[in-house]
C-alpha atoms as a PDB file:
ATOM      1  CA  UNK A   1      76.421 -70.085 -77.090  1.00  0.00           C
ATOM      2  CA  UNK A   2      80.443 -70.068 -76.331  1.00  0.00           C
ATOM      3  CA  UNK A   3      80.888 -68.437 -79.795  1.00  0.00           C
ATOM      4  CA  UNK A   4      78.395 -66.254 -79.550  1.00  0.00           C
ATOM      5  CA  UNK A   5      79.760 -64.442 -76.400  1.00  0.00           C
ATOM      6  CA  UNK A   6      83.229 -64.594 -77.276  1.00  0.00           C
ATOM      7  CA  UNK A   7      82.392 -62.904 -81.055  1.00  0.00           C
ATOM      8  CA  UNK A   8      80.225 -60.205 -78.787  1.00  0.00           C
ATOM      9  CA  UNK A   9      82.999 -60.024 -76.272  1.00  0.00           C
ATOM     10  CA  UNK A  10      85.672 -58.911 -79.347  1.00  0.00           C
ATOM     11  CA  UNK A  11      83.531 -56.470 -80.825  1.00  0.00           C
ATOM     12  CA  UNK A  12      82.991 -54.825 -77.349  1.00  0.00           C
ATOM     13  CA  UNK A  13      86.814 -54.896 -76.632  1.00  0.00           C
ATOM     14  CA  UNK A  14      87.851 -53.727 -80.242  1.00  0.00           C
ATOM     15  CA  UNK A  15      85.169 -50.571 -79.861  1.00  0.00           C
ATOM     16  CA  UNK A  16      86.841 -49.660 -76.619  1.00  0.00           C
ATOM     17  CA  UNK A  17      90.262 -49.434 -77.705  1.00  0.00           C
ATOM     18  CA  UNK A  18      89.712 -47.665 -80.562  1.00  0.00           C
ATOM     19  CA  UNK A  19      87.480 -45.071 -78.456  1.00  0.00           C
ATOM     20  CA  UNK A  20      89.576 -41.956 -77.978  1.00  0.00           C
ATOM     21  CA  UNK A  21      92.569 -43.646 -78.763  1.00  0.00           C
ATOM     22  CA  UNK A  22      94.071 -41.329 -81.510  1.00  0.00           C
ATOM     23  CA  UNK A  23      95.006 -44.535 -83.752  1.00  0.00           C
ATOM     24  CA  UNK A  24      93.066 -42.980 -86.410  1.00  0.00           C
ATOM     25  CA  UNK A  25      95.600 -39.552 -85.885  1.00  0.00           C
ATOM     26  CA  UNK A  26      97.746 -38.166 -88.144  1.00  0.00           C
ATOM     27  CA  UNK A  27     101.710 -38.817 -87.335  1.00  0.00           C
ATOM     28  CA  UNK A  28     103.814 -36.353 -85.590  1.00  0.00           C
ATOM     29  CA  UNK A  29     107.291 -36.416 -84.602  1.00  0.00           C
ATOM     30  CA  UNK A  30     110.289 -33.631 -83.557  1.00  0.00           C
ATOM     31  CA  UNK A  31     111.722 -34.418 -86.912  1.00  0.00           C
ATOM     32  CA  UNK A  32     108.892 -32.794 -89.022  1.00  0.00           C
ATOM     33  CA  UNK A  33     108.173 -30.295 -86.694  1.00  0.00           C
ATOM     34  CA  UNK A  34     111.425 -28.832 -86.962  1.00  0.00           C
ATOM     35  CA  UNK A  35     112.006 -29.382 -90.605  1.00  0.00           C
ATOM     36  CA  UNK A  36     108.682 -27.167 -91.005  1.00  0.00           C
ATOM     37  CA  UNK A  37     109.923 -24.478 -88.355  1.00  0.00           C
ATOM     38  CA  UNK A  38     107.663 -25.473 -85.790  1.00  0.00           C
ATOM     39  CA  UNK A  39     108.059 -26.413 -81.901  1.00  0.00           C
ATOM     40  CA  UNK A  40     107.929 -29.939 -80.650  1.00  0.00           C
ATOM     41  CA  UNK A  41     107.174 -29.396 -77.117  1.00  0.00           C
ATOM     42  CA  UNK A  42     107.370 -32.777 -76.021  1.00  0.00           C
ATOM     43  CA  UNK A  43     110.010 -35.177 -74.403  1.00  0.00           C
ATOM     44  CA  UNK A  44     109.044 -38.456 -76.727  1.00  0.00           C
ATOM     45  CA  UNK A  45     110.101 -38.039 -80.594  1.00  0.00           C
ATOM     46  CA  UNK A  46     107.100 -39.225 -82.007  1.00  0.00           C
ATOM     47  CA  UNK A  47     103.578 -40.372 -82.056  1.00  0.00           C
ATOM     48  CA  UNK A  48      99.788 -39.060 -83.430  1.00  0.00           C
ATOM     49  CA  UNK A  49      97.701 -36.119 -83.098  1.00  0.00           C
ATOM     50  CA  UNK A  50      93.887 -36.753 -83.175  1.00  0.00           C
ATOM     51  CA  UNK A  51      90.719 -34.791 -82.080  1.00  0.00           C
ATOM     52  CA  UNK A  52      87.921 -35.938 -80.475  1.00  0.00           C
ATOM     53  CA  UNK A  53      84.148 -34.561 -81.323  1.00  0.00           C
ATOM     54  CA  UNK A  54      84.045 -30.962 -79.020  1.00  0.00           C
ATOM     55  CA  UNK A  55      87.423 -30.129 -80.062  1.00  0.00           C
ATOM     56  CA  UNK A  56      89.120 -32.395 -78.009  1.00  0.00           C
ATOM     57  CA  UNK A  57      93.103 -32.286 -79.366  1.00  0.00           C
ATOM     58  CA  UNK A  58      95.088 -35.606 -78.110  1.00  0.00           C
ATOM     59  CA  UNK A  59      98.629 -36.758 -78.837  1.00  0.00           C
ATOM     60  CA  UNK A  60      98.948 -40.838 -78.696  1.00  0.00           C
ATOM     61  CA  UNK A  61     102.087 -42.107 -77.927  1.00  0.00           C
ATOM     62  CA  UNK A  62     104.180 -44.998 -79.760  1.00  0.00           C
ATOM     63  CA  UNK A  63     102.788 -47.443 -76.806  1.00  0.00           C
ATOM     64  CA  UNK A  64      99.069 -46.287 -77.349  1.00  0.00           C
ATOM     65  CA  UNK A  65      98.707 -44.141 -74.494  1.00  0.00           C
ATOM     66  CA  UNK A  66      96.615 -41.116 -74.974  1.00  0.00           C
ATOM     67  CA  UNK A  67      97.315 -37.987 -73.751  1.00  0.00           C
ATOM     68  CA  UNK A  68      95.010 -34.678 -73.579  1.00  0.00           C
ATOM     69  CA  UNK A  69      96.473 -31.383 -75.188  1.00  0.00           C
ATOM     70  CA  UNK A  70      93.799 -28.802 -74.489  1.00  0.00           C
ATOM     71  CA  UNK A  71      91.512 -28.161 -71.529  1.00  0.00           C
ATOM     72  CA  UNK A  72      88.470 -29.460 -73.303  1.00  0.00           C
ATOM     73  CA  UNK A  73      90.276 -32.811 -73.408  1.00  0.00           C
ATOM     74  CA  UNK A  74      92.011 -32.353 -70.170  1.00  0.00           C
ATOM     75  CA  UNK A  75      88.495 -32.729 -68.032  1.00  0.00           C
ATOM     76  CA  UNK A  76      87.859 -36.204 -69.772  1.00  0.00           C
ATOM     77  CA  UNK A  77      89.176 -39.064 -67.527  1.00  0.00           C
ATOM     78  CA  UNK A  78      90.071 -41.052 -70.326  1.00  0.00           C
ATOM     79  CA  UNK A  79      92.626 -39.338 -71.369  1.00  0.00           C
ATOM     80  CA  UNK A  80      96.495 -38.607 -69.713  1.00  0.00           C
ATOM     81  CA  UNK A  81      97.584 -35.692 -68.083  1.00  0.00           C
ATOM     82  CA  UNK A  82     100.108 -34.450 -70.581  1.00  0.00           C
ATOM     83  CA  UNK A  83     102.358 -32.788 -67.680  1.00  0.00           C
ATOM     84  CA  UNK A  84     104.832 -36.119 -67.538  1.00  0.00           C
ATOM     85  CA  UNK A  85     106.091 -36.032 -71.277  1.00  0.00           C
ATOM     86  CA  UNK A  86     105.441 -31.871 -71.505  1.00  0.00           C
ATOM     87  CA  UNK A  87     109.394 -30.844 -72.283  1.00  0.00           C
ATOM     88  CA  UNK A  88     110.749 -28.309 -69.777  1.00  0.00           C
ATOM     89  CA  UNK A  89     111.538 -24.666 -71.441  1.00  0.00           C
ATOM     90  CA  UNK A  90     115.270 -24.822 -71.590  1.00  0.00           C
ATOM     91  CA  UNK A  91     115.310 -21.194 -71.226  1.00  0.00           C
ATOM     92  CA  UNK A  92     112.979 -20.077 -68.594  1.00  0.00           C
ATOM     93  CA  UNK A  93     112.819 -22.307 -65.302  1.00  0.00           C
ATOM     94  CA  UNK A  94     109.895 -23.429 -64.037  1.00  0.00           C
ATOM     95  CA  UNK A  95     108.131 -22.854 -67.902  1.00  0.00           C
ATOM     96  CA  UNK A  96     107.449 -25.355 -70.286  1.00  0.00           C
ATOM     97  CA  UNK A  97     107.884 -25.835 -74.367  1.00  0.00           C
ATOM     98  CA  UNK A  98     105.328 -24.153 -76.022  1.00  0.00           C
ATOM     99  CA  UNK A  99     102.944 -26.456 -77.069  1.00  0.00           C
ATOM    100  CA  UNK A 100     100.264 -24.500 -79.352  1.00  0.00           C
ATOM    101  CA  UNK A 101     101.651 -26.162 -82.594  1.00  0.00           C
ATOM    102  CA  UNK A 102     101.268 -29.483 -81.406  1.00  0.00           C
ATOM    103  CA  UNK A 103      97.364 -28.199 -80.733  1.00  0.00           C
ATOM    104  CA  UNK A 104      96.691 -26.292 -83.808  1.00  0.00           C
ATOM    105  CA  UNK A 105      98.020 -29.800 -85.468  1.00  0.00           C
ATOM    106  CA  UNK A 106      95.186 -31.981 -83.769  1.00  0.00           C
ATOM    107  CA  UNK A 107      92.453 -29.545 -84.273  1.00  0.00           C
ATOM    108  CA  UNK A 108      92.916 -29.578 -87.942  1.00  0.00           C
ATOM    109  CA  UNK A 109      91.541 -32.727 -87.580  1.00  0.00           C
ATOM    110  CA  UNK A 110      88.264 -31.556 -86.148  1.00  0.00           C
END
């Protein structure tokens, strides 16, 4: 009976941490983005984009945490309020990085 449980208990756990996670994304980093002209808009150098079914667009960082891009992902309480790793604009105060490319990257994934 032990095994049982503990095999049922592993599956359960390994389902919910792949849920939502973005470790199925596609790599991003400031590197790339820049090489290809585009704007990394965040303060961390790298991690995934992913999208969720309903066009849900996420960015997972290198420690696994997931982090909403667009509103549709933004009302899910799984996911991370991307305001703490959203890079200031260094031009306008009080603005932040534009982050549409980072977007448009996840929902390609849709």
């Amino acid at each position: 009976m032990k095994r049982i449980s503990t095999a049922a208990v592993a599956v359960a756990v390994s389902l919910l941490a792949a849920c939502g996670t973005g470790e199925d994304g596609t790599p991003v980093s400031r590197e790339a983005f820049e090489d290809q002209g585009m704007t990394w808009p965040l303060t961390l150098d790298e991690g995934s984009v992913s999208c969720e079914p309903g066009n849900r667009a996420l960015f997972t960082d290198p420690q696994g945490a997931t982090y909403a891009l667009n509103g549709l992902a933004n009302g899910d309480s799984r996911w991370l309020d991307i305001e703490p790793i959203w890079a200031p604009d260094p031009e306008v105060d009080g603005l932040k990085v534009g982050i549409g490319d980072l977007i448009e990257e996840a929902l390609k994934l849709c």
